[in-house]
N, C-alpha and C. Protein backbone atom coordinates (compact mmCIF):
# COMPACT_ATOMS: atom_id res chain seq x y z
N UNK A 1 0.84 -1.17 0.00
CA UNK A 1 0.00 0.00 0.00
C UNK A 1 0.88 1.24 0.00
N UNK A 2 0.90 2.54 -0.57
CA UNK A 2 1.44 3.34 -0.70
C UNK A 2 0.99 4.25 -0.16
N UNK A 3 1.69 5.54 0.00
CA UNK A 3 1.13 6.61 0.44
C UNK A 3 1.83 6.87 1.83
N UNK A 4 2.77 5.58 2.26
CA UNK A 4 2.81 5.72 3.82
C UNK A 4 2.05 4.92 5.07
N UNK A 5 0.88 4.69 4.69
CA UNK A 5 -0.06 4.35 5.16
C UNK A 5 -0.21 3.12 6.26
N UNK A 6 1.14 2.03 5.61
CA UNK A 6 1.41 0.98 6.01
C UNK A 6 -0.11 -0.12 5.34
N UNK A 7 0.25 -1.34 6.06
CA UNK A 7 -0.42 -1.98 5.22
C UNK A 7 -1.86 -2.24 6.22
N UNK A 8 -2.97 -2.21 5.37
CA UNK A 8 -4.37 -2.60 6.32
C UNK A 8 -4.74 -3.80 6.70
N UNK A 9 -5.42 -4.01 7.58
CA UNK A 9 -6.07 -5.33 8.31
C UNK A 9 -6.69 -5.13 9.04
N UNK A 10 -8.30 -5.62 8.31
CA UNK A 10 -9.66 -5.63 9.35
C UNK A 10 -9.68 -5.59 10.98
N UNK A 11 -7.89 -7.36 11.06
CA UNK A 11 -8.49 -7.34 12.73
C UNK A 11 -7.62 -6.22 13.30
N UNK A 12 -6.58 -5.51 12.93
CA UNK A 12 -5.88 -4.46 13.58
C UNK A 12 -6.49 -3.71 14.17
N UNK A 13 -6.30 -3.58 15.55
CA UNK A 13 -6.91 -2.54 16.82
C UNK A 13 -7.07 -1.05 16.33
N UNK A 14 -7.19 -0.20 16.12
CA UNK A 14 -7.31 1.21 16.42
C UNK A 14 -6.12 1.54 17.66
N UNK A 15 -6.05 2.16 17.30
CA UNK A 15 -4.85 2.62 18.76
C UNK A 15 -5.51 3.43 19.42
N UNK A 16 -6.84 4.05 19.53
CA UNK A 16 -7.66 4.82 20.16
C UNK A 16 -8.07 3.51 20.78
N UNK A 17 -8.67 2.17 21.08
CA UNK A 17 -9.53 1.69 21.74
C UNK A 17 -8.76 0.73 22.59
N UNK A 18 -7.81 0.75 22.78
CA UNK A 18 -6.91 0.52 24.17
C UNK A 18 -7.50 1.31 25.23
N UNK A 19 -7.13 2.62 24.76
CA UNK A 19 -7.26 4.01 25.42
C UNK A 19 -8.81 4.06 26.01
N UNK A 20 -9.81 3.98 25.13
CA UNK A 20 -10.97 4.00 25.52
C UNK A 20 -11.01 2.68 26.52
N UNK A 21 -10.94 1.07 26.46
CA UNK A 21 -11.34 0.19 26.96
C UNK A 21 -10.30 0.56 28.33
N UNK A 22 -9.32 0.99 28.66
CA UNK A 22 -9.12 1.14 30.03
C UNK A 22 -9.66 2.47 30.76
N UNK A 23 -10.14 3.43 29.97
CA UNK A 23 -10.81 4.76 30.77
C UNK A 23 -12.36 4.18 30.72
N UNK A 24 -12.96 3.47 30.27
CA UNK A 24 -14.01 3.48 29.96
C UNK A 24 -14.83 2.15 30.14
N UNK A 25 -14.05 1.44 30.11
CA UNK A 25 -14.51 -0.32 30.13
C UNK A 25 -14.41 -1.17 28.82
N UNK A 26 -14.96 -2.31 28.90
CA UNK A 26 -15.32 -3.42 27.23
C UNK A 26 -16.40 -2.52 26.16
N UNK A 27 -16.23 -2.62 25.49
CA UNK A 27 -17.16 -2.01 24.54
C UNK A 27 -18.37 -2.78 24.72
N UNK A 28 -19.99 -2.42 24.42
CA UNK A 28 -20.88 -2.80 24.20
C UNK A 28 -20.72 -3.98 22.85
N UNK A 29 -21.78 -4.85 22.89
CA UNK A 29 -21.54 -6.09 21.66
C UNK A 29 -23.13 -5.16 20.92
N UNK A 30 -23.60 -5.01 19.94
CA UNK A 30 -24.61 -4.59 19.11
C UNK A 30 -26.44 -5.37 20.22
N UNK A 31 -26.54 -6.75 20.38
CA UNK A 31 -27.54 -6.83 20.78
C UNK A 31 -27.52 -6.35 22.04
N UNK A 32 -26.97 -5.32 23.09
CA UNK A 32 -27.07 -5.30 24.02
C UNK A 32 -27.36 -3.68 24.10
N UNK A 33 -27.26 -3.10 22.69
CA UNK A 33 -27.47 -2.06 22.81
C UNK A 33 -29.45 -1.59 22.93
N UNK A 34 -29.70 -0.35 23.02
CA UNK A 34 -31.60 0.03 23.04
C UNK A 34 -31.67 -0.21 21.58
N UNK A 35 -32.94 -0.28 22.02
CA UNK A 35 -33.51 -0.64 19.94
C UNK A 35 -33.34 0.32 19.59
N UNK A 36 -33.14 1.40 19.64
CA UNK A 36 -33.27 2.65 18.65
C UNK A 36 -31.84 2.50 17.82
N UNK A 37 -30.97 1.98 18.37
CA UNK A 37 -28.85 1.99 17.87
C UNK A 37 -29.28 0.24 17.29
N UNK A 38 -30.38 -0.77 17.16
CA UNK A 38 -30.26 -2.07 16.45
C UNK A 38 -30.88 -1.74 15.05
N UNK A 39 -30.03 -2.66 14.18
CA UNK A 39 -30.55 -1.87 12.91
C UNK A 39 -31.83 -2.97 12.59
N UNK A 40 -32.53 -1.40 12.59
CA UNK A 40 -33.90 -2.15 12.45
C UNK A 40 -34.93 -3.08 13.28
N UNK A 41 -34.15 -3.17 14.59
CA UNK A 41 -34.62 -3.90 15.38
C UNK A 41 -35.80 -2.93 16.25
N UNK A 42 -36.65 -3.26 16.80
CA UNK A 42 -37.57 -2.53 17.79
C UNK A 42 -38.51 -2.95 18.58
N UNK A 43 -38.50 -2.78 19.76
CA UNK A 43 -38.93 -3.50 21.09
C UNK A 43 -40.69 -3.83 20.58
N UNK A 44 -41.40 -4.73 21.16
CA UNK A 44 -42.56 -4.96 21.41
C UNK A 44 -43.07 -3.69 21.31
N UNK A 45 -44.53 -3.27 20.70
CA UNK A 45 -45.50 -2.30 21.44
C UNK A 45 -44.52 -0.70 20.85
N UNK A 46 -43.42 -0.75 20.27
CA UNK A 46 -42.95 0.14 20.64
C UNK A 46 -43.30 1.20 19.25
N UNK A 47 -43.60 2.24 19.36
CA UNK A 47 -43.95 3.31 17.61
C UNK A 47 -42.81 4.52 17.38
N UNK A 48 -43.01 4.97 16.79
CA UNK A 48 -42.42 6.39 16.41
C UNK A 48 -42.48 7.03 17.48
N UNK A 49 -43.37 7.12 17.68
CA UNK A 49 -43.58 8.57 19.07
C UNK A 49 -42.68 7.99 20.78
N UNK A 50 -42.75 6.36 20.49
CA UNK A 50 -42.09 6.65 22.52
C UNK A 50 -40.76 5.68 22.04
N UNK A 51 -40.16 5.48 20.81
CA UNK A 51 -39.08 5.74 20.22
C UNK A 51 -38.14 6.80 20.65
N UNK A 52 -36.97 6.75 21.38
CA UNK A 52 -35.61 7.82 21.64
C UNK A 52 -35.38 8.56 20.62
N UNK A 53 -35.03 9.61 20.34
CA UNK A 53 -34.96 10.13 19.32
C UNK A 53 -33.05 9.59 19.10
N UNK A 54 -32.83 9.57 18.11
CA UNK A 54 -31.19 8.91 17.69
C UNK A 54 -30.84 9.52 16.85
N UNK A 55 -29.65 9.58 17.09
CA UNK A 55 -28.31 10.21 16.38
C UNK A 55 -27.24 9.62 16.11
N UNK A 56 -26.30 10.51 15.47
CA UNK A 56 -24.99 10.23 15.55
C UNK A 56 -24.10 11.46 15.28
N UNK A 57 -23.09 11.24 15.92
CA UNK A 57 -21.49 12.65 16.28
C UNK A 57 -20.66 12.18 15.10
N UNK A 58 -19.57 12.82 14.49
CA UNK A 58 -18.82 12.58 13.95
C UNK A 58 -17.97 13.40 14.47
N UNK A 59 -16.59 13.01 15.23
CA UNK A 59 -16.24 13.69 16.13
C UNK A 59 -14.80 13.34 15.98
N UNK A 60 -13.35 14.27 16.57
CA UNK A 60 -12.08 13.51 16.10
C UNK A 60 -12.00 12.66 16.96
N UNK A 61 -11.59 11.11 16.93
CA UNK A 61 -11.58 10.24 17.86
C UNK A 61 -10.79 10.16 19.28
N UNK A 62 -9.91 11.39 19.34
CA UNK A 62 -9.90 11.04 20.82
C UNK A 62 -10.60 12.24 21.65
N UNK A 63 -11.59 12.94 21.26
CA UNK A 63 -12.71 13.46 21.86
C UNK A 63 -13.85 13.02 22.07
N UNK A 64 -14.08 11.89 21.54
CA UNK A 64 -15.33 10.95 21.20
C UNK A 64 -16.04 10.77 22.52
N UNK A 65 -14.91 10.41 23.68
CA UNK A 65 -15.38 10.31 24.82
C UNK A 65 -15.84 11.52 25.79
N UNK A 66 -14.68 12.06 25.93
CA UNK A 66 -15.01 13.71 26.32
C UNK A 66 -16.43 14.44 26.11
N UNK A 67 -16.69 13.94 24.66
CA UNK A 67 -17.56 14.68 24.33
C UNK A 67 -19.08 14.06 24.69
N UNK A 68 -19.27 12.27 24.82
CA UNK A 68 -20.53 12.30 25.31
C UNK A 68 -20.46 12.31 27.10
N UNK A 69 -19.26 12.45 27.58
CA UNK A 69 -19.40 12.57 28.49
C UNK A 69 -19.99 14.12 29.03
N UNK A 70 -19.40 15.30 28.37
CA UNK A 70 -20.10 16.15 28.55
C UNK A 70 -21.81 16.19 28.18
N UNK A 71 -21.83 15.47 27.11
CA UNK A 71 -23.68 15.53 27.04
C UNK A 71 -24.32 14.47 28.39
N UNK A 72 -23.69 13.55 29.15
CA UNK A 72 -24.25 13.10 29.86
C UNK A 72 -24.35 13.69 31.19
N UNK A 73 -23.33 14.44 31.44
CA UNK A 73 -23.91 15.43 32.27
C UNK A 73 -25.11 16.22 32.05
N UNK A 74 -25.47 16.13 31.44
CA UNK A 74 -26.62 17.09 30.69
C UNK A 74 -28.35 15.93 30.47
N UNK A 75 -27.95 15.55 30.09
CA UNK A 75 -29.22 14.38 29.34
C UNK A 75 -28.63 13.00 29.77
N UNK A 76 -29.96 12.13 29.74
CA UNK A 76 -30.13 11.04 30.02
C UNK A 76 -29.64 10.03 28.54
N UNK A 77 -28.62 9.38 28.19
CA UNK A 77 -28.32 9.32 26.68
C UNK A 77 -27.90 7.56 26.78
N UNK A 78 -27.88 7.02 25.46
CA UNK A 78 -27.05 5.70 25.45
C UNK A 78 -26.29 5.88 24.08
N UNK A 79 -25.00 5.93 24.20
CA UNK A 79 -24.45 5.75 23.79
C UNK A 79 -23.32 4.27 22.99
N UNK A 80 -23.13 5.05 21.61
CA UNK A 80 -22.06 3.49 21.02
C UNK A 80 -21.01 3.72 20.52
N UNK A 81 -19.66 3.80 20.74
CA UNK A 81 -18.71 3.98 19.54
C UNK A 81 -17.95 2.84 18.41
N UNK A 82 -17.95 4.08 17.42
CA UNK A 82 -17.70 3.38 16.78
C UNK A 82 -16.17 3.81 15.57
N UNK A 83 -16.00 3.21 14.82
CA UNK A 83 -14.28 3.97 13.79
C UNK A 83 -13.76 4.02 15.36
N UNK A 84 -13.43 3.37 16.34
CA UNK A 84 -12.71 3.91 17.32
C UNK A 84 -12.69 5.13 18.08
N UNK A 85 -14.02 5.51 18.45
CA UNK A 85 -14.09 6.58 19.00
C UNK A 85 -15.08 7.82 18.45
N UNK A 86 -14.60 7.87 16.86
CA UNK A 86 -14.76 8.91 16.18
C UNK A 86 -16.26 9.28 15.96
N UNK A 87 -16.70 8.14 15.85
CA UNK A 87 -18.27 7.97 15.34
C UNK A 87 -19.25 7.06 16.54
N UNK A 88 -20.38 8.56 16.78
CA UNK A 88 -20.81 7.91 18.27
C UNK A 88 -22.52 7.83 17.98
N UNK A 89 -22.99 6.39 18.26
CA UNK A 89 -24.34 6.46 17.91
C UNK A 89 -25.18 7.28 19.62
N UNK A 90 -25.82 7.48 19.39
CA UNK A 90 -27.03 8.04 20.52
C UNK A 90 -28.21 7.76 20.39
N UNK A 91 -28.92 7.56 21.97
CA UNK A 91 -30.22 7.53 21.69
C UNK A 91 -30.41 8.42 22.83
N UNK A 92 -31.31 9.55 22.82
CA UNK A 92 -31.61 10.62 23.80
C UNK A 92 -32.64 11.27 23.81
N UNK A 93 -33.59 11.87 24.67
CA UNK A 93 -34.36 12.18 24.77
C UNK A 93 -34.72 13.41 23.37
N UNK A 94 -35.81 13.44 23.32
CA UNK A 94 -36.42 13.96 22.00
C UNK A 94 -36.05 15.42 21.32
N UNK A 95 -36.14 16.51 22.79
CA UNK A 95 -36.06 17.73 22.86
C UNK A 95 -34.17 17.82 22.98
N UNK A 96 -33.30 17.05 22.73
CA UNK A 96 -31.97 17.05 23.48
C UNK A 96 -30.71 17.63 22.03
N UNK A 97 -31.31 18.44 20.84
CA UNK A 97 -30.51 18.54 19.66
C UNK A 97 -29.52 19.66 20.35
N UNK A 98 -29.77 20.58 20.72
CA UNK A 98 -29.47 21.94 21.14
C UNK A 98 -28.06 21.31 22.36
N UNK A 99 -28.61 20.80 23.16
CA UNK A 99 -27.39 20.30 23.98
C UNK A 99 -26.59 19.55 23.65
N UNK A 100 -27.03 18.57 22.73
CA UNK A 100 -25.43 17.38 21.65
C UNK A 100 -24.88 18.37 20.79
N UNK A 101 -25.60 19.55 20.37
CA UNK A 101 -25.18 20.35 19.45
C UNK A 101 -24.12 21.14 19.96
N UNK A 102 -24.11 21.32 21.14
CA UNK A 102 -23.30 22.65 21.96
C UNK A 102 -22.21 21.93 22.58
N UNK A 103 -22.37 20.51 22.55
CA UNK A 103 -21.42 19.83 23.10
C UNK A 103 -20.04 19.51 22.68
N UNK A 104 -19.98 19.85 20.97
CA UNK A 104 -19.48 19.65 20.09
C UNK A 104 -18.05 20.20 19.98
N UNK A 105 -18.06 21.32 21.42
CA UNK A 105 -16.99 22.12 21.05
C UNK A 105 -14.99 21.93 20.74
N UNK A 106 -15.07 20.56 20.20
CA UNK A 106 -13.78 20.09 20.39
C UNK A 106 -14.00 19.72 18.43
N UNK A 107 -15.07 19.98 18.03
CA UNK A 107 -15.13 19.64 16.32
C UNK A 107 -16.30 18.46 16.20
N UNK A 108 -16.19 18.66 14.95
CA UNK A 108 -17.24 17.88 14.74
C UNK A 108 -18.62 18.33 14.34
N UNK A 109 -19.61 17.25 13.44
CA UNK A 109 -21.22 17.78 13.55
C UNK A 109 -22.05 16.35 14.63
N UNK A 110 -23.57 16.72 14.47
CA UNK A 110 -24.24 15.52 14.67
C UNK A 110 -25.23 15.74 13.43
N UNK A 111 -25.80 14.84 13.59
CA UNK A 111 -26.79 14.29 12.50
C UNK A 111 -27.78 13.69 13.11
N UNK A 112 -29.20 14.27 12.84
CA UNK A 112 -30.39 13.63 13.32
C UNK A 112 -30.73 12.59 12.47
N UNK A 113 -31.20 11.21 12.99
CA UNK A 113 -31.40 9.94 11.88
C UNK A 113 -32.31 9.60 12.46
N UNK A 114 -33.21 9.49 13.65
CA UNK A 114 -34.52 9.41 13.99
C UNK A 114 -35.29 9.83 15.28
N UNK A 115 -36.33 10.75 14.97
CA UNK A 115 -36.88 11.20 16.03
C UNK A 115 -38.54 11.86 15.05
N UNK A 116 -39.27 11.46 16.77
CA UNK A 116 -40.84 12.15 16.31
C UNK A 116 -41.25 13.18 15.52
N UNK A 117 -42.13 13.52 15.02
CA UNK A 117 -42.60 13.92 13.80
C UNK A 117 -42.12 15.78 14.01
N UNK A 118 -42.45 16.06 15.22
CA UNK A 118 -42.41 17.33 16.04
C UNK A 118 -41.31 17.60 16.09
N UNK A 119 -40.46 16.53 16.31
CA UNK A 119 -39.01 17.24 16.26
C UNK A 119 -38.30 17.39 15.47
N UNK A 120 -38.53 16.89 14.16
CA UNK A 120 -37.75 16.69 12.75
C UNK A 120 -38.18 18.25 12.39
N UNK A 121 -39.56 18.11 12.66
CA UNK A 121 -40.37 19.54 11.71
C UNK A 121 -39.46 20.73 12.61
N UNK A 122 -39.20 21.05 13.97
CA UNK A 122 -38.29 21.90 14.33
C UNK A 122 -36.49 21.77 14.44
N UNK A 123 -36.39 20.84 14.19
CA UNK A 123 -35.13 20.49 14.47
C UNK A 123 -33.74 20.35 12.59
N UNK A 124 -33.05 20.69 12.69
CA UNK A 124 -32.26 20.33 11.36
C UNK A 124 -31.83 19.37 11.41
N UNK A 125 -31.39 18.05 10.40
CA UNK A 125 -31.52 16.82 10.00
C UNK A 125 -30.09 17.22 10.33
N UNK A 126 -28.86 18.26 9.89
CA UNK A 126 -28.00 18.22 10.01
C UNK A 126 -27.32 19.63 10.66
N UNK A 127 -25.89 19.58 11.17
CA UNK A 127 -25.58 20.56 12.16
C UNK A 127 -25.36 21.32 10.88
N UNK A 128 -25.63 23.09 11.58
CA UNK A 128 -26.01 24.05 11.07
C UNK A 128 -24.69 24.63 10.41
N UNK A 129 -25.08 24.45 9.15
CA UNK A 129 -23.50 25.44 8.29
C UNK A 129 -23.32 27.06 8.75
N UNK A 130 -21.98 27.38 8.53
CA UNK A 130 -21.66 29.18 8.92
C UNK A 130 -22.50 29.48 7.72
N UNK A 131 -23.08 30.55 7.74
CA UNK A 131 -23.93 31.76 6.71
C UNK A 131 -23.04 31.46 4.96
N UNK A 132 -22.01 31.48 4.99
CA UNK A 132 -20.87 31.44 4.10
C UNK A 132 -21.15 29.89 3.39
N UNK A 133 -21.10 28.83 4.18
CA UNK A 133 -21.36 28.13 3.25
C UNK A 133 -22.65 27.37 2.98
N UNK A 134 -23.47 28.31 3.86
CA UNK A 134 -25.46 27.81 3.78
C UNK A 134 -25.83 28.74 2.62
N UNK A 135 -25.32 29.75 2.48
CA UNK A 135 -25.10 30.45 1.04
C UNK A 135 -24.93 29.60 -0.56
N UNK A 136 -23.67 29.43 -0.42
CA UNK A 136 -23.43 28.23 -1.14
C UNK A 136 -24.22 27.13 -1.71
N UNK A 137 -24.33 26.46 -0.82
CA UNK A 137 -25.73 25.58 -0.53
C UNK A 137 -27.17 25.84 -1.27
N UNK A 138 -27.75 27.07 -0.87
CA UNK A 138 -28.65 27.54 -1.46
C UNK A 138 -28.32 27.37 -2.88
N UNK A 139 -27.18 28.40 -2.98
CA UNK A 139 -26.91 28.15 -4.58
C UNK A 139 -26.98 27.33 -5.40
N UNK A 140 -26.68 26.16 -4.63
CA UNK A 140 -26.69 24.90 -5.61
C UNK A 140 -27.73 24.21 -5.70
N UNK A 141 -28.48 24.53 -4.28
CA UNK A 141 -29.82 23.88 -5.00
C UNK A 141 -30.45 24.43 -5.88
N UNK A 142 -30.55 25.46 -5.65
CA UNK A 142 -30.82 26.70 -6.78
C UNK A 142 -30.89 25.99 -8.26
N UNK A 143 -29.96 25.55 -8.30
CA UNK A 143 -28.86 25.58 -9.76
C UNK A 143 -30.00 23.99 -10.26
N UNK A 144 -30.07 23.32 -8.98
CA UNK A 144 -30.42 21.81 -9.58
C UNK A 144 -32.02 21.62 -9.12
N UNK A 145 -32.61 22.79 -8.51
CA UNK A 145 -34.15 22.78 -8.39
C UNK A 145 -34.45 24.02 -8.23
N UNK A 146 -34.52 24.83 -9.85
CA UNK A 146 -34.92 26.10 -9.37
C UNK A 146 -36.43 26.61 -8.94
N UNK A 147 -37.36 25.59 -9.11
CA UNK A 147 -38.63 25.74 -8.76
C UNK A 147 -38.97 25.02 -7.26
N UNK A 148 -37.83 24.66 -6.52
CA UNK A 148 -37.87 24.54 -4.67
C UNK A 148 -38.53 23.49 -4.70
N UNK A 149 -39.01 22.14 -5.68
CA UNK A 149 -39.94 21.58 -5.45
C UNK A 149 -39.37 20.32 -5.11
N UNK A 150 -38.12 19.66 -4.83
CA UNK A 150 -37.65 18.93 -4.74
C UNK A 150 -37.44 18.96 -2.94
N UNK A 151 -38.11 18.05 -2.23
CA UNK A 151 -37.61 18.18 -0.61
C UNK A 151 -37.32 19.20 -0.04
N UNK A 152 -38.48 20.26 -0.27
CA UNK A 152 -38.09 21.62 0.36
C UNK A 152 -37.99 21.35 1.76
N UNK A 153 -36.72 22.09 2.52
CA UNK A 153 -36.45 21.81 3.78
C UNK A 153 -36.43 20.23 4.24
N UNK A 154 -35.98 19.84 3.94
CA UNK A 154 -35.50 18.17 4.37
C UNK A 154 -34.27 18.56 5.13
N UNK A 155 -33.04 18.95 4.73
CA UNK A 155 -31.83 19.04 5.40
C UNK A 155 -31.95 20.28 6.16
N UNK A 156 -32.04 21.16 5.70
CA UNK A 156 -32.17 22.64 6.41
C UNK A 156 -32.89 23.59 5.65
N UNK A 157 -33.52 24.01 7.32
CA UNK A 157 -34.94 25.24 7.25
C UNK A 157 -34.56 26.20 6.12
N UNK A 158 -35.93 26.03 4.85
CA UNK A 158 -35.62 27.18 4.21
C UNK A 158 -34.71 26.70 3.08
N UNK A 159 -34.62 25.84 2.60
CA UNK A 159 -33.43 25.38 1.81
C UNK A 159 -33.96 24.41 0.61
């Protein structure tokens, strides 16, 4: 492999999850996680509405922790990592975008991937671009739906 890179292998550790499994413990195994983080999986009885609302951080991996630890001070959350750190699933209470959002302050966005009908309609699917490049943005949809009729506001209000 070139570039430097050295050579890849699936079972090779991350060198971040040493680090995490002694500050933090064993990692979670997938069925042990809430249904909202199983793909596709979902409890008895359970609908859209008393469904966690879920996410995910994309975050540099050795903040991964830092960072839901600061949202758990805050909110009641379950958390998963994953890329070693970098990429953190959530399941958290409904109203909780504003506080994973603010939590962020080490880099990174989140991304809303499921929550009640009420909160999608107020909430952005994705963290909020600077003016500079929501500009941009506009533009291009512009360019590839100039009659707005294509998923108006799906990603962001107004867009």
């Amino acid at each position: 492999m070139g570039g430097g890179w050295g050579r890849w292998s699936p079972t090779a550790p991350s060198p971040t999850l040493p680090r995490l499994r002694r500050e933090r413990g064993p990692c979670r195994r997938r069925p042990n996680l809430p249904p909202p983080l199983q793909r596709g999986r979902v409890g008895e009885g359970a609908t859209a509405a008393t469904l966690p609302t879920s996410g995910k951080l994309s975050v540099p991996p050795s903040t991964g922790p830092s960072t839901v630890d600061a949202i758990r001070r805050k909110l009641d959350i379950e958390a998963f990592y994953d890329w070693g750190g970098g990429l953190v699933w959530l399941a958290a209470p409904p109203d909780s975008g504003t506080t994973i959002r603010s939590a962020l302050s080490a880099g990174g966005h989140a991304t809303l991937v499921r929550a009640p009908e009420a909160v999608r309609a107020a909430t952005d699917v994705f963290q909020p671009l600077p003016e500079p490049l929501m500009a941009l943005s506009r533009r291009v949809k512009e360019s590839f739906d100039p009659k707005g009729i294509l998923n108006p506001g799906r990603m962001y209000a107004g867009l």
